[in-house]
Protein backbone atom coordinates (compact mmCIF):
# COMPACT_ATOMS: atom_id res chain seq x y z
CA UNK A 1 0.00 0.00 0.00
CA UNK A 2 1.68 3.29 -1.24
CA UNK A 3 1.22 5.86 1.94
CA UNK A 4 1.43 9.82 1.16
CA UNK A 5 3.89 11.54 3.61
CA UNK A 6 1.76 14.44 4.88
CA UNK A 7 3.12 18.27 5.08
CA UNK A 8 3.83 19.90 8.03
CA UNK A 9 0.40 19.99 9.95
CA UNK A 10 -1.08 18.63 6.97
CA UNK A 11 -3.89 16.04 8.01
CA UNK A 12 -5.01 13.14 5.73
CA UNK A 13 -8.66 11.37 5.53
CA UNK A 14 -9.18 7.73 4.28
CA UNK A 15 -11.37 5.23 4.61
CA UNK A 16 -11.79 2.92 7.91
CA UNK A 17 -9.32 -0.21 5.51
CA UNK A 18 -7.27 2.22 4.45
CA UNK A 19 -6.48 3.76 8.03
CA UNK A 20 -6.11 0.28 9.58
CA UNK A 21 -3.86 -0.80 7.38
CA UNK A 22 -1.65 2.43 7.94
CA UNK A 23 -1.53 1.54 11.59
CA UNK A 24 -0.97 -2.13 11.13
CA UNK A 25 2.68 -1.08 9.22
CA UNK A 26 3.44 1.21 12.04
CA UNK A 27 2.99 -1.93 14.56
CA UNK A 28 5.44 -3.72 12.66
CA UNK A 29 8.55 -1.16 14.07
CA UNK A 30 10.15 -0.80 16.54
CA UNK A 31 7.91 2.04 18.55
CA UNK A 32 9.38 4.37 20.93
CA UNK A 33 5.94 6.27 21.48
CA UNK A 34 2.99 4.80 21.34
CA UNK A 35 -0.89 6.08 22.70
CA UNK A 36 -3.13 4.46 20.49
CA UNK A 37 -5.71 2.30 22.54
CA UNK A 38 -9.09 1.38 21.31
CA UNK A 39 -9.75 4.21 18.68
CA UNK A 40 -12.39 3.34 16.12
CA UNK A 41 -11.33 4.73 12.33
CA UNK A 42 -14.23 6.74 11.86
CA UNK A 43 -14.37 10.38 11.32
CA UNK A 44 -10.70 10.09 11.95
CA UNK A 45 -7.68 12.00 10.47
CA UNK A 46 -3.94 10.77 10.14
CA UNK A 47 -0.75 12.83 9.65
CA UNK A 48 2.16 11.00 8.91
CA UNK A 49 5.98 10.77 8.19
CA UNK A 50 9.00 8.72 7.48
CA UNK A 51 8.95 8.04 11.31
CA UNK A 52 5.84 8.96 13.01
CA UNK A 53 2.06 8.60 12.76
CA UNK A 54 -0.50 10.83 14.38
CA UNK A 55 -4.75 10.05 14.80
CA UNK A 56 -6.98 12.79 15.26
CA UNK A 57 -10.82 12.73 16.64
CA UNK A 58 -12.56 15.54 16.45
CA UNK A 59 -14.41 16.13 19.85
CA UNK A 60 -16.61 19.59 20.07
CA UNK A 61 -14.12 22.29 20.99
CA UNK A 62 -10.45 20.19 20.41
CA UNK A 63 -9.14 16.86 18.70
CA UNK A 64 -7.89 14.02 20.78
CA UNK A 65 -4.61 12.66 18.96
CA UNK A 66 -2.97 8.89 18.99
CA UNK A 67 0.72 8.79 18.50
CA UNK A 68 2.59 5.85 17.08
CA UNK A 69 6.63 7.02 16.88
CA UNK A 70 9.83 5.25 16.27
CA UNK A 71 11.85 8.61 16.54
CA UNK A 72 11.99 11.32 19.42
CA UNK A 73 12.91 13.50 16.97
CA UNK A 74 10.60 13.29 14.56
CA UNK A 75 7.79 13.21 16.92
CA UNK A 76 9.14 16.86 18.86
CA UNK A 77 9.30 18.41 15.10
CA UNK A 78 5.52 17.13 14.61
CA UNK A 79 4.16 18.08 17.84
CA UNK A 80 5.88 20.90 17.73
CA UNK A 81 3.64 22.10 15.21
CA UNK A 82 0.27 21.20 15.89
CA UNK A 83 -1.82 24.16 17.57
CA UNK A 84 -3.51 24.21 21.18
CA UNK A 85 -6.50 22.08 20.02
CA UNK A 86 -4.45 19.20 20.20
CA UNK A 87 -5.05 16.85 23.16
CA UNK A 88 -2.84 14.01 24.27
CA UNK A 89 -3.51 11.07 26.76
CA UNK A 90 -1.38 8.89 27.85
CA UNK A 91 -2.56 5.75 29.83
CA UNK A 92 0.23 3.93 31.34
CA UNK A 93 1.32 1.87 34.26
CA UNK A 94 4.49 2.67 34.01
CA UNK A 95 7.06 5.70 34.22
CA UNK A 96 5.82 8.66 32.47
CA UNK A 97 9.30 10.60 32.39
CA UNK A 98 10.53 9.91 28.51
CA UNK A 99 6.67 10.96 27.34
CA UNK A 100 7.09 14.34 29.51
CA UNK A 101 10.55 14.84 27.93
CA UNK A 102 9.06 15.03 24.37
CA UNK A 103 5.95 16.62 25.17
CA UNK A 104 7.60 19.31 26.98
CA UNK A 105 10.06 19.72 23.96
CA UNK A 106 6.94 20.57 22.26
CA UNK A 107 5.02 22.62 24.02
CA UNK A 108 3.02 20.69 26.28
CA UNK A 109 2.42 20.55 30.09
CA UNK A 110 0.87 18.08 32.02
CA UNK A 111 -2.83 19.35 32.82
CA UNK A 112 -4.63 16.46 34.86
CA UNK A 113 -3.96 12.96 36.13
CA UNK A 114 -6.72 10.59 36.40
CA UNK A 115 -5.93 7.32 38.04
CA UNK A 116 -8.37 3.98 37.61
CA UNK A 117 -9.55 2.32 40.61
CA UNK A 118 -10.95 -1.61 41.02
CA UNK A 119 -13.63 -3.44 43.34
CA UNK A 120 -13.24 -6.60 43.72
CA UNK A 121 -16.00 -7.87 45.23
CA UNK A 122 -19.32 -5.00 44.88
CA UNK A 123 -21.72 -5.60 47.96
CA UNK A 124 -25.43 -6.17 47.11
CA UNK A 125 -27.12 -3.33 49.43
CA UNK A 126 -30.59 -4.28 48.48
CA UNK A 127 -32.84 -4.63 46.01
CA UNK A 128 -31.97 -3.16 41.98
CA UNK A 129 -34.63 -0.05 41.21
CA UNK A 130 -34.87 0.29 37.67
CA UNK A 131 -34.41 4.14 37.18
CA UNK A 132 -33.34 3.93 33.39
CA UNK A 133 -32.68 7.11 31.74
CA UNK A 134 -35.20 7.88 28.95
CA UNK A 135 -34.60 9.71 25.46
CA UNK A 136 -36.56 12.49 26.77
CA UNK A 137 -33.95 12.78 29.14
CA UNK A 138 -31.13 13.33 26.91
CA UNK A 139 -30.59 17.54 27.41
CA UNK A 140 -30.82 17.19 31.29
CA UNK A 141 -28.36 14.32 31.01
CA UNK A 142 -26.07 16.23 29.29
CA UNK A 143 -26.39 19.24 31.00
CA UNK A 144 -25.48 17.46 34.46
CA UNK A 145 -22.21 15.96 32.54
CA UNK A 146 -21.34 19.34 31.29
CA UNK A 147 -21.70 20.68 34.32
CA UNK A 148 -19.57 18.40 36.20
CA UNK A 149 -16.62 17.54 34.12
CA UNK A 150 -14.18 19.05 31.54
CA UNK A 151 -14.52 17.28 27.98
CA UNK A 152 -10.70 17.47 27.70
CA UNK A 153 -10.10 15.14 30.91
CA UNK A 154 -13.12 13.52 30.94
CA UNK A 155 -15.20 10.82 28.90
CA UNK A 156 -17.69 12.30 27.74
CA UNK A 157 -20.55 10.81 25.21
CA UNK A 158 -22.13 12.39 22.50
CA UNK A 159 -25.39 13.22 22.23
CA UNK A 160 -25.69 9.72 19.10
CA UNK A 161 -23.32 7.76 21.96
CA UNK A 162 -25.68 8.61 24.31
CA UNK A 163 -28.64 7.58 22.64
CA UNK A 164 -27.30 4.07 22.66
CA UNK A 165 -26.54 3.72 25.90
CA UNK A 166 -30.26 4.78 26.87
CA UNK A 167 -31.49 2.19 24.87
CA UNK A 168 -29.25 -0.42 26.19
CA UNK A 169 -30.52 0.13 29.60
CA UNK A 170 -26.77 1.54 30.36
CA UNK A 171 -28.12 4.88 31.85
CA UNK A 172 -29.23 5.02 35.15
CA UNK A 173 -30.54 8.66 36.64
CA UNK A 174 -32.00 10.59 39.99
CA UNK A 175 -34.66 12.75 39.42
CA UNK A 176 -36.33 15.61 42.19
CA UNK A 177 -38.76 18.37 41.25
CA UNK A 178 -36.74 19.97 39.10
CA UNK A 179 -35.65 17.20 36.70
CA UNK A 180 -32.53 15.00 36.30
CA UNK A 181 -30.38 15.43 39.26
CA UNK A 182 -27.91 12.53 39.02
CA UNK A 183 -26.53 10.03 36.17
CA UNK A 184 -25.08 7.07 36.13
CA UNK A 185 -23.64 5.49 33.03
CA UNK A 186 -22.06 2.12 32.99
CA UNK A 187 -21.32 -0.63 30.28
CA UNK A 188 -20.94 -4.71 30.93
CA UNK A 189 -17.38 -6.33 29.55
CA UNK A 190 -15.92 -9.26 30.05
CA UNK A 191 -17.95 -10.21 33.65
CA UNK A 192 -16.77 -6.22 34.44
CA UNK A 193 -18.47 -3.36 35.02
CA UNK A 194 -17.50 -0.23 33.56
CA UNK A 195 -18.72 3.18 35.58
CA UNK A 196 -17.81 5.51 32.41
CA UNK A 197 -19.57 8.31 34.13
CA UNK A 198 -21.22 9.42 37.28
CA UNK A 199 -22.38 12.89 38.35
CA UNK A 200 -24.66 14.16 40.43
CA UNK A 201 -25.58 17.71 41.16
CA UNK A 202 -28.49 18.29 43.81
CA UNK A 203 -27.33 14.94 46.00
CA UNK A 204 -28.78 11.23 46.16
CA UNK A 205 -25.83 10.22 43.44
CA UNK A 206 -24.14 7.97 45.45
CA UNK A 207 -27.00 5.72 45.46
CA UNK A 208 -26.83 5.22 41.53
CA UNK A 209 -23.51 3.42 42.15
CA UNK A 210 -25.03 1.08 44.87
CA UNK A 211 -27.66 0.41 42.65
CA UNK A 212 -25.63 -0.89 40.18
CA UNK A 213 -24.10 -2.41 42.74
CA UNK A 214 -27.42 -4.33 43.22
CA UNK A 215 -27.93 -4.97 39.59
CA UNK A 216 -24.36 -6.94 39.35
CA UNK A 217 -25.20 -8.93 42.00
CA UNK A 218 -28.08 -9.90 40.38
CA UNK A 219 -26.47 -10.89 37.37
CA UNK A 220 -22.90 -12.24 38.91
CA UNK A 221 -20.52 -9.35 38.55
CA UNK A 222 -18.65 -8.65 41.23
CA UNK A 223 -15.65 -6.78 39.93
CA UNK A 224 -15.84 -3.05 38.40
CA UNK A 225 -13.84 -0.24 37.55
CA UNK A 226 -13.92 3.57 37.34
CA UNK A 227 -11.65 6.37 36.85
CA UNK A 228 -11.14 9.69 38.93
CA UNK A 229 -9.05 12.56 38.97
CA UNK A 230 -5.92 12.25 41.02
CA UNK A 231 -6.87 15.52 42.76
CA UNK A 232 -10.34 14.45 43.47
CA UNK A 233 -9.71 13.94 47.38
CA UNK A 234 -13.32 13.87 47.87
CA UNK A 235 -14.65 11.24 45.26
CA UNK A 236 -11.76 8.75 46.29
CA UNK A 237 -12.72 8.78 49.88
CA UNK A 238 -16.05 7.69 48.62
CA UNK A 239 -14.62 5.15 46.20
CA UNK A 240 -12.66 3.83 49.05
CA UNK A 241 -15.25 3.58 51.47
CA UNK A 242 -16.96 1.68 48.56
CA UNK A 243 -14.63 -0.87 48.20
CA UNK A 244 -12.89 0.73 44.88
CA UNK A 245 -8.39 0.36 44.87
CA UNK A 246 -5.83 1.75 42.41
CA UNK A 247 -4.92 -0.60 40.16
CA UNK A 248 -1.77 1.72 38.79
CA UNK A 249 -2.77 2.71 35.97
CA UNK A 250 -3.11 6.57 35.28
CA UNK A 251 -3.75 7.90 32.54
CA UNK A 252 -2.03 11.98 31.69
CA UNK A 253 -3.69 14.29 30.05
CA UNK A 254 -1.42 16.68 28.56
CA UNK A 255 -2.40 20.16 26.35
CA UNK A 256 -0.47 22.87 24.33
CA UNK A 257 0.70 25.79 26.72
């Protein structure tokens, strides 16, 4: 497959085959730097070189890249050049020091660190209420996510993702007098649990979790997982009351200065 070296800040579109098999060469060397972690092709963009390959997703306000590198070099003269929409992750259980050596090269600083915690063994604490989140709710939803968390350092669906989950019975939510109060969404992989968000923002959230809690009993899941922000002193004293650990994995967010 003939590739096209991109320009300078020059980002490429091709089809979902295409992209794939673009990443499947880069896998084949001998990578120095590498981000990429369960990114599906579409609506993505690639820039690439003799050396290094960068994924884009376009989120509302920035893009989220994926870096696959086989040269420091090379990858300081690329990032050096992208502009402040740019948004880099990395999740990694190990020492970050040789990804903040590049990224500081070019132009980055560390902005959060989110760390993911396990349970082992969730506690049934009574009986699952069925509180499923309907289409109707879909603004309030997303106005109680918006509220709570940053899109750069958080996941975050959109408004089709969303949808889904609803569907799926994935979205759990509080509601007073006013409307939505809380949400709860979670997915099922592998006999795990998956909190991928949870906010609440007039009180009565923390019983979303225990009645998911309820539901995995119910269907034999014990073990889940969740991510928070290192910072968070608050939610992890919750989590640990909970039952929920550090497993060691963090993941840094870093952004253009």
């Amino acid at each position: 497959m003939q590739v096209i070296t991109s320009r300078m800040n020059d980002f490429l579109k091709a089809n979902n085959s295409e992209l794939s098999k673009i990443v499947d060469e880069f896998f084949l060397r001998k990578l120095k730097f590498n981000n990429y972690f369960g990114l599906e092709f579409s609506d993505v963009e690639y820039l690439i070189t003799d050396k290094t390959l960068i994924l884009r997703k376009s989120f509302e306000s920035f893009f989220r890249i994926y870096i696959l590198s086989e040269c420091e070099k090379d990858l300081i003269s690329v990032l050096s050049n992208l502009d402040k929409s740019h948004i880099i992750n990395i999740p990694t259980k190990k020492q970050i020091e040789d990804w903040d050596n590049v990224l500081v090269q070019s132009n980055y600083e560390c902005y959060a660190v989110y760390e993911r915690l396990n349970n082992k063994n969730c506690e049934k604490r009574g009986d699952f209420e069925p509180c499923y989140a309907e289409i109707a709710d879909i603004n309030e939803i997303m106005n109680v996510l918006n509220s709570t968390f940053s899109p750069i350092t958080a996941w975050l669906p959109t408004r089709k993702e969303l949808v889904s989950f609803i569907n799926d019975n994935k979205v759990l939510v509080n509601k007073d007098e006013i409307g939505v109060s809380g949400v709860l969404i979670f997915t099922i992989e592998n006999k795990k649990v998956y909190f991928n968000a949870w906010a609440s923002i007039r009180g009565q959230g923390l019983f979303l979790i225990l009645n998911v809690f309820n539901l995995m009993a119910e269907i034999g899941i014990k073990n889940s997982y969740l991510w928070t922000n290192s910072e968070n002193k608050k939610a992890k004293k919750i989590y640990s009351i909970l039952g929920f650990e550090a497993d060691g994995l963090k993941d840094y967010t870093y952004i253009k200065k």
